[in-house]
N, C-alpha and C. Protein backbone atom coordinates (compact mmCIF):
# COMPACT_ATOMS: atom_id res chain seq x y z
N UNK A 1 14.31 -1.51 19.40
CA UNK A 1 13.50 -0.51 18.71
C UNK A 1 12.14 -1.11 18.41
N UNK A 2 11.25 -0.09 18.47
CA UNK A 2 10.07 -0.74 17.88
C UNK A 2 9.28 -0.29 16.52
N UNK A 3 9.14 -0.92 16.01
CA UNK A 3 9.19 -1.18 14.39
C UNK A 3 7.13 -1.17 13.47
N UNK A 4 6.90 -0.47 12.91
CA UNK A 4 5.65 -0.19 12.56
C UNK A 4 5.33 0.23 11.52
N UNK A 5 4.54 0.10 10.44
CA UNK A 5 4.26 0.76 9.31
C UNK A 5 2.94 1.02 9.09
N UNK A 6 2.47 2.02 8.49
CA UNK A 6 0.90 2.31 8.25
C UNK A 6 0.64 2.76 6.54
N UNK A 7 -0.47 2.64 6.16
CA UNK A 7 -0.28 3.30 4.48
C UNK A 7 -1.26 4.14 4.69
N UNK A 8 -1.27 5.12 3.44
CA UNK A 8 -1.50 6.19 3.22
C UNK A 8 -2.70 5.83 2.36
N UNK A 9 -3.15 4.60 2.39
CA UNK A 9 -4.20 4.74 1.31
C UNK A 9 -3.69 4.72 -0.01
N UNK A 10 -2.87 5.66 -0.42
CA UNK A 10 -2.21 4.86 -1.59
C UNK A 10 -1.06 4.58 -2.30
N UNK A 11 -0.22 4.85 -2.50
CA UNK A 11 0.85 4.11 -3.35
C UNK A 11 2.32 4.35 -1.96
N UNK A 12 1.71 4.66 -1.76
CA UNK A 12 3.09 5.49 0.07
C UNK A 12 2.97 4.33 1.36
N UNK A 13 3.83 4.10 1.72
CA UNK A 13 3.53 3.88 3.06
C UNK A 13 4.18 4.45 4.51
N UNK A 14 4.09 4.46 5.61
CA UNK A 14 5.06 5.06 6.63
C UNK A 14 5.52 3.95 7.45
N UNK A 15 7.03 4.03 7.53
CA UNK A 15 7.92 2.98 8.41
C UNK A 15 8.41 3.76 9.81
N UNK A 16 7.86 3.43 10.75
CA UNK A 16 8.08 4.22 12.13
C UNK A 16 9.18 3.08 12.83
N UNK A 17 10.11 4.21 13.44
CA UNK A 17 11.20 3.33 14.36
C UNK A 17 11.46 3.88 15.40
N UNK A 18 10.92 3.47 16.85
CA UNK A 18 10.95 4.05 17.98
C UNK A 18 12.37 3.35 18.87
N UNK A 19 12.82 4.53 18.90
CA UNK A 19 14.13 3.72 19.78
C UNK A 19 14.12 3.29 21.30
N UNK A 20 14.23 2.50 21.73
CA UNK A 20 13.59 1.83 23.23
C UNK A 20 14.53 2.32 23.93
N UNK A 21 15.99 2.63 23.59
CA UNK A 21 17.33 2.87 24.07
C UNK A 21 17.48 4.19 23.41
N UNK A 22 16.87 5.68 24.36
CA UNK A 22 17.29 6.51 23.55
C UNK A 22 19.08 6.87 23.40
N UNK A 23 19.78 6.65 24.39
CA UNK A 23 21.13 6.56 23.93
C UNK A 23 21.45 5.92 22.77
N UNK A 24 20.90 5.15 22.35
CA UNK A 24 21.47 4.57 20.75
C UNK A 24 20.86 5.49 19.71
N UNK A 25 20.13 6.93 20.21
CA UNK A 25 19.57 7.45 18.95
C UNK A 25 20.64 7.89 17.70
N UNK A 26 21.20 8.31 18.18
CA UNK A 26 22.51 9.13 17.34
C UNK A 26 23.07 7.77 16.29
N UNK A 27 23.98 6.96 17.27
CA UNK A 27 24.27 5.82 16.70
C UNK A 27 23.06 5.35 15.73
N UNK A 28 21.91 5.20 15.80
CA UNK A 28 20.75 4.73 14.52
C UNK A 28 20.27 5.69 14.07
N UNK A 29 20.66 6.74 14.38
CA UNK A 29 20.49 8.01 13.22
C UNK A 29 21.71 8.17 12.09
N UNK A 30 22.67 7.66 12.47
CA UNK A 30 23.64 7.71 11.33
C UNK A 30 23.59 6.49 10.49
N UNK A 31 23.07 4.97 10.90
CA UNK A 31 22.76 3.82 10.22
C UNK A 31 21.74 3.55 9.69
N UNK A 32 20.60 4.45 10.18
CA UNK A 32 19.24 4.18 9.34
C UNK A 32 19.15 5.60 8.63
N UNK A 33 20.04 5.40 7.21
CA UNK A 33 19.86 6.74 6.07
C UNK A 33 18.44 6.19 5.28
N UNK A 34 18.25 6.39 4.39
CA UNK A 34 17.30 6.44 3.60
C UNK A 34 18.01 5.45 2.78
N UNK A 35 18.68 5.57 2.13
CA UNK A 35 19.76 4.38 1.25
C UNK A 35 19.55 3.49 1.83
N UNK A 36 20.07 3.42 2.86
CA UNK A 36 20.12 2.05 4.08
C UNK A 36 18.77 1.03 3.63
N UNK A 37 17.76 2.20 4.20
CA UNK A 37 16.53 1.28 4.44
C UNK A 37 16.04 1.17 2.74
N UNK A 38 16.29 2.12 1.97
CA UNK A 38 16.10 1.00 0.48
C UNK A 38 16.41 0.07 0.17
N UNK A 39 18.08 0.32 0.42
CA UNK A 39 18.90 -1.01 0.25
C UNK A 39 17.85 -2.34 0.88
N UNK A 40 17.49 -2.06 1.82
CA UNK A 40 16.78 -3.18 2.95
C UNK A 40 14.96 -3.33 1.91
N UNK A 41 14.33 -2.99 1.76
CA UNK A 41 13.50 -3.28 1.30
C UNK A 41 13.47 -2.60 -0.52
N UNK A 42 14.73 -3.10 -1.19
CA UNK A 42 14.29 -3.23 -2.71
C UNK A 42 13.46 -4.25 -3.09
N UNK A 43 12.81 -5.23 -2.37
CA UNK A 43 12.46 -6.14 -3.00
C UNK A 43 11.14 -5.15 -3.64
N UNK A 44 10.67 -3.83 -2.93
CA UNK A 44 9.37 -3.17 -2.88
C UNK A 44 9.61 -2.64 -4.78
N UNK A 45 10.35 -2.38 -5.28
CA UNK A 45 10.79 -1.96 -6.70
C UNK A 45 11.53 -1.22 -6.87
N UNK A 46 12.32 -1.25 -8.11
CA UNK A 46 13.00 -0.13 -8.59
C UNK A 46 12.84 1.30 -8.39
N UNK A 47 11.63 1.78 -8.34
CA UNK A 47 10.87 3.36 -8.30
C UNK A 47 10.69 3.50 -6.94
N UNK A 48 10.99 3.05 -5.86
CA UNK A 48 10.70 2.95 -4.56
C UNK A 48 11.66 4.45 -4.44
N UNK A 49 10.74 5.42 -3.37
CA UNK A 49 11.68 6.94 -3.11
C UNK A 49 11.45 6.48 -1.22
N UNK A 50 12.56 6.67 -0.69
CA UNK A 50 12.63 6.64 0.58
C UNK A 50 12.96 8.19 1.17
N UNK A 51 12.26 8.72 2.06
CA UNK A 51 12.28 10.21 2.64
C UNK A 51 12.32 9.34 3.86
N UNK A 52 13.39 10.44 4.78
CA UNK A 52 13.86 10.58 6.69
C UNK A 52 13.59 11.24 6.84
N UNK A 53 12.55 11.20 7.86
CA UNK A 53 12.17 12.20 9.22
C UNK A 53 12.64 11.63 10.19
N UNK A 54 13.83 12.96 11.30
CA UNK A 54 13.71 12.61 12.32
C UNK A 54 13.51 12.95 12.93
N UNK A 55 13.04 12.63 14.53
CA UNK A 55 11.77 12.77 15.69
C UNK A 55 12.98 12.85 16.92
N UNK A 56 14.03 13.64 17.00
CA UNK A 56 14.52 13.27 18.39
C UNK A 56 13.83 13.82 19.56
N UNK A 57 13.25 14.26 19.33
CA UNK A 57 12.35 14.93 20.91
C UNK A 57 11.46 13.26 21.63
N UNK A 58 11.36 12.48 20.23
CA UNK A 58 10.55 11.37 20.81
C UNK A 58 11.62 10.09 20.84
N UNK A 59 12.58 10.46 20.43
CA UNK A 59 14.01 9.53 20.15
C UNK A 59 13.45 8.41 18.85
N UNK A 60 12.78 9.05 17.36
CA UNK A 60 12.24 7.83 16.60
C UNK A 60 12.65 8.54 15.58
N UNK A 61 12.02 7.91 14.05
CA UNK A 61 12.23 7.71 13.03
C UNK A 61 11.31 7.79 12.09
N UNK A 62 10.74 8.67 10.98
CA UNK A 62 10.27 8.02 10.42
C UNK A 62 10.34 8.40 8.82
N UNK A 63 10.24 7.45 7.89
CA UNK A 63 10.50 7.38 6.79
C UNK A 63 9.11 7.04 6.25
N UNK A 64 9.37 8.02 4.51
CA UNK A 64 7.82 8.07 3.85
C UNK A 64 8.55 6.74 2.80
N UNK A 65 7.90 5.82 2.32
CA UNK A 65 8.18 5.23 1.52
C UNK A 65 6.91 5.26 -0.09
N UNK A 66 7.77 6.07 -0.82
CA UNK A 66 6.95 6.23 -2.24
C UNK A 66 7.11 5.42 -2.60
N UNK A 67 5.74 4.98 -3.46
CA UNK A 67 5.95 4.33 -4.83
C UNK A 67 6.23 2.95 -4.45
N UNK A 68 5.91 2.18 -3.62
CA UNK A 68 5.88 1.12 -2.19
C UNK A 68 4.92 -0.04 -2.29
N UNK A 69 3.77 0.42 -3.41
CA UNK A 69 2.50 -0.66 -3.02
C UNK A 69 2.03 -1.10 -4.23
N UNK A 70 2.86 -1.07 -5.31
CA UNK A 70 2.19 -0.49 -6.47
C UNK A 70 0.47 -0.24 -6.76
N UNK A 71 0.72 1.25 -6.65
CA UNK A 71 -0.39 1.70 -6.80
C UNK A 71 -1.69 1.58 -5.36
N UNK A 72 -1.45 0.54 -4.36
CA UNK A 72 -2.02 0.75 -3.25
C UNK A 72 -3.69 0.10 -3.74
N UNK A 73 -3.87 -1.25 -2.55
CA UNK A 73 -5.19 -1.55 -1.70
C UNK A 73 -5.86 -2.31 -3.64
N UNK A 74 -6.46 -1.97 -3.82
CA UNK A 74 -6.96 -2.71 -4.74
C UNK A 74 -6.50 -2.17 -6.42
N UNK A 75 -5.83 -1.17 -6.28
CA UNK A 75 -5.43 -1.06 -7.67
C UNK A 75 -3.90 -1.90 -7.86
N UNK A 76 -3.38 -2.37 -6.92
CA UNK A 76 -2.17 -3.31 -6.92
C UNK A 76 -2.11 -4.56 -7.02
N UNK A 77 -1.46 -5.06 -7.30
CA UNK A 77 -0.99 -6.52 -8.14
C UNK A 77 0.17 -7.23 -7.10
N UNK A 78 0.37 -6.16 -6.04
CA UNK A 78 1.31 -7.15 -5.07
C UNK A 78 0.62 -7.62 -3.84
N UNK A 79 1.25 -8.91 -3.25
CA UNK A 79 0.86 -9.46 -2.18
C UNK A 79 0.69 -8.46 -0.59
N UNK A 80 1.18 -7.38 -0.57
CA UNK A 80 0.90 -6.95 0.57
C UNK A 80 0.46 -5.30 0.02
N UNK A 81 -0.41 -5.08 -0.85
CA UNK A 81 -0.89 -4.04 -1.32
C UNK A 81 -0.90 -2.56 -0.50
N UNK A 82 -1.20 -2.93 1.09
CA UNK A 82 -1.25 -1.91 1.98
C UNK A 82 -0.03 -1.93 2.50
N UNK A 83 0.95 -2.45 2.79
CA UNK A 83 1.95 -2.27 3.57
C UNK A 83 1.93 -2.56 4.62
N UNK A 84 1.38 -3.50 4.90
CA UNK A 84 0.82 -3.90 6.33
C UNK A 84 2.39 -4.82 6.85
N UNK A 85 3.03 -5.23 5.79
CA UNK A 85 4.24 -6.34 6.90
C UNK A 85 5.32 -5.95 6.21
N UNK A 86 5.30 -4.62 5.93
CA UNK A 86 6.67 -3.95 5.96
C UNK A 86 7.82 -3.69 7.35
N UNK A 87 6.47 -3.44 8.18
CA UNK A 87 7.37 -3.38 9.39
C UNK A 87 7.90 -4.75 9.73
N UNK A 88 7.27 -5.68 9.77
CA UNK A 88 8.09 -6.85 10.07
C UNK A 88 9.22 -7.40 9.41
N UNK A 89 9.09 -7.05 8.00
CA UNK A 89 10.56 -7.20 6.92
C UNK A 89 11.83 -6.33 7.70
N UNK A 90 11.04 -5.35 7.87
CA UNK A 90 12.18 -4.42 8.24
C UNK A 90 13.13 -4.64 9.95
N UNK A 91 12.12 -5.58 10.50
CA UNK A 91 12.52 -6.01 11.51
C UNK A 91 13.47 -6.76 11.82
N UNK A 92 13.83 -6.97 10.88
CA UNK A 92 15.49 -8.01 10.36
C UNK A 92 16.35 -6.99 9.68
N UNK A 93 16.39 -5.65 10.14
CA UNK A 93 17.63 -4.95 9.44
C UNK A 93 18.32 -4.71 10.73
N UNK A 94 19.70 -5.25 9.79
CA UNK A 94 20.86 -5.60 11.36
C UNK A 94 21.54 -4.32 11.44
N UNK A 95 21.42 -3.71 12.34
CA UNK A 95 22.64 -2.72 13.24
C UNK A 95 23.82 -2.77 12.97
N UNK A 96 24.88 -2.48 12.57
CA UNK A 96 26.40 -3.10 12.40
C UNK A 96 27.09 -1.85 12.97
N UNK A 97 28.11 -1.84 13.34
CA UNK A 97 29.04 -0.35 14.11
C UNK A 97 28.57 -0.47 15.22
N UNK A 98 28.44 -0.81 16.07
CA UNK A 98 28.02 -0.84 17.51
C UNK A 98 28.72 -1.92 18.35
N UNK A 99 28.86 -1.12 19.26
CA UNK A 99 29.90 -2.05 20.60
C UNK A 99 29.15 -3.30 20.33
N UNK A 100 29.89 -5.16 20.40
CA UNK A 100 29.13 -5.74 20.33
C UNK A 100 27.69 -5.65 21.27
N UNK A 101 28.14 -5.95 22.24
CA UNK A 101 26.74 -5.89 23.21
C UNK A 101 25.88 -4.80 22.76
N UNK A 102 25.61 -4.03 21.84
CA UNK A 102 24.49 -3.40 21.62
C UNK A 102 24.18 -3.66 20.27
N UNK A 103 25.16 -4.47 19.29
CA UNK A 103 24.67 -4.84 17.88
C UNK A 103 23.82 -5.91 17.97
N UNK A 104 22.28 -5.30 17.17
CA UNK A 104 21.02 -5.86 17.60
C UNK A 104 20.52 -5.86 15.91
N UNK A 105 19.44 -6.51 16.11
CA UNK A 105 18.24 -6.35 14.64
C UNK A 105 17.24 -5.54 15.60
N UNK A 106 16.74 -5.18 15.06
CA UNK A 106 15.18 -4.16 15.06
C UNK A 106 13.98 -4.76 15.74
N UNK A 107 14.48 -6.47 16.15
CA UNK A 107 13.22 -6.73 16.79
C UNK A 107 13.07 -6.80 18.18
């Protein structure tokens, strides 16, 4: 899959997940819930709201992540203010339920 995030300018960011294998869409449509990927990046905070969109016409993913930056770009106090290496955190969320030969991480 290929793995990307962009911000919104401010307190939001977007986590895009393009599936390289659209046959595995289904299978990572039932493993990448919204829970899932909180679970995977709480380190972002407590108030973090995760929203799923999904894209099967393009076989992808994408999730709004609220409340993500605190506060976003220069009104924030965290090290990655824009969300710029979210996608790469997220690039280590492991697949599990899948025939071995297709249980993968995201990168």
């Amino acid at each position: 899959a290929v793995v990307s995030t962009q911000s919104t300018g401010g307190d939001s960011a977007n986590l895009g997940i393009i599936c390289r294998d659209k046959s595995l869409y289904d299978a990572l449509n039932a493993r990448l819930t919204s829970a899932a990927v909180k679970n995977h990046l709480s380190h972002l905070g407590k108030d973090l709201v995760v929203t799923k969109y999904n894209l099967p016409g393009v076989g992808a993913f994408n999730f709004v992540l609220d409340n993500a930056l605190g506060g976003g770009g220069v009104a924030s106090l965290k090290s990655d203010p824009q969300g710029k290496a979210i996608g790469q955190i997220f690039s280590d969320f492991v697949v599990e339920g899948l025939k071995e030969k297709e249980c993968y991480n995201l990168k």
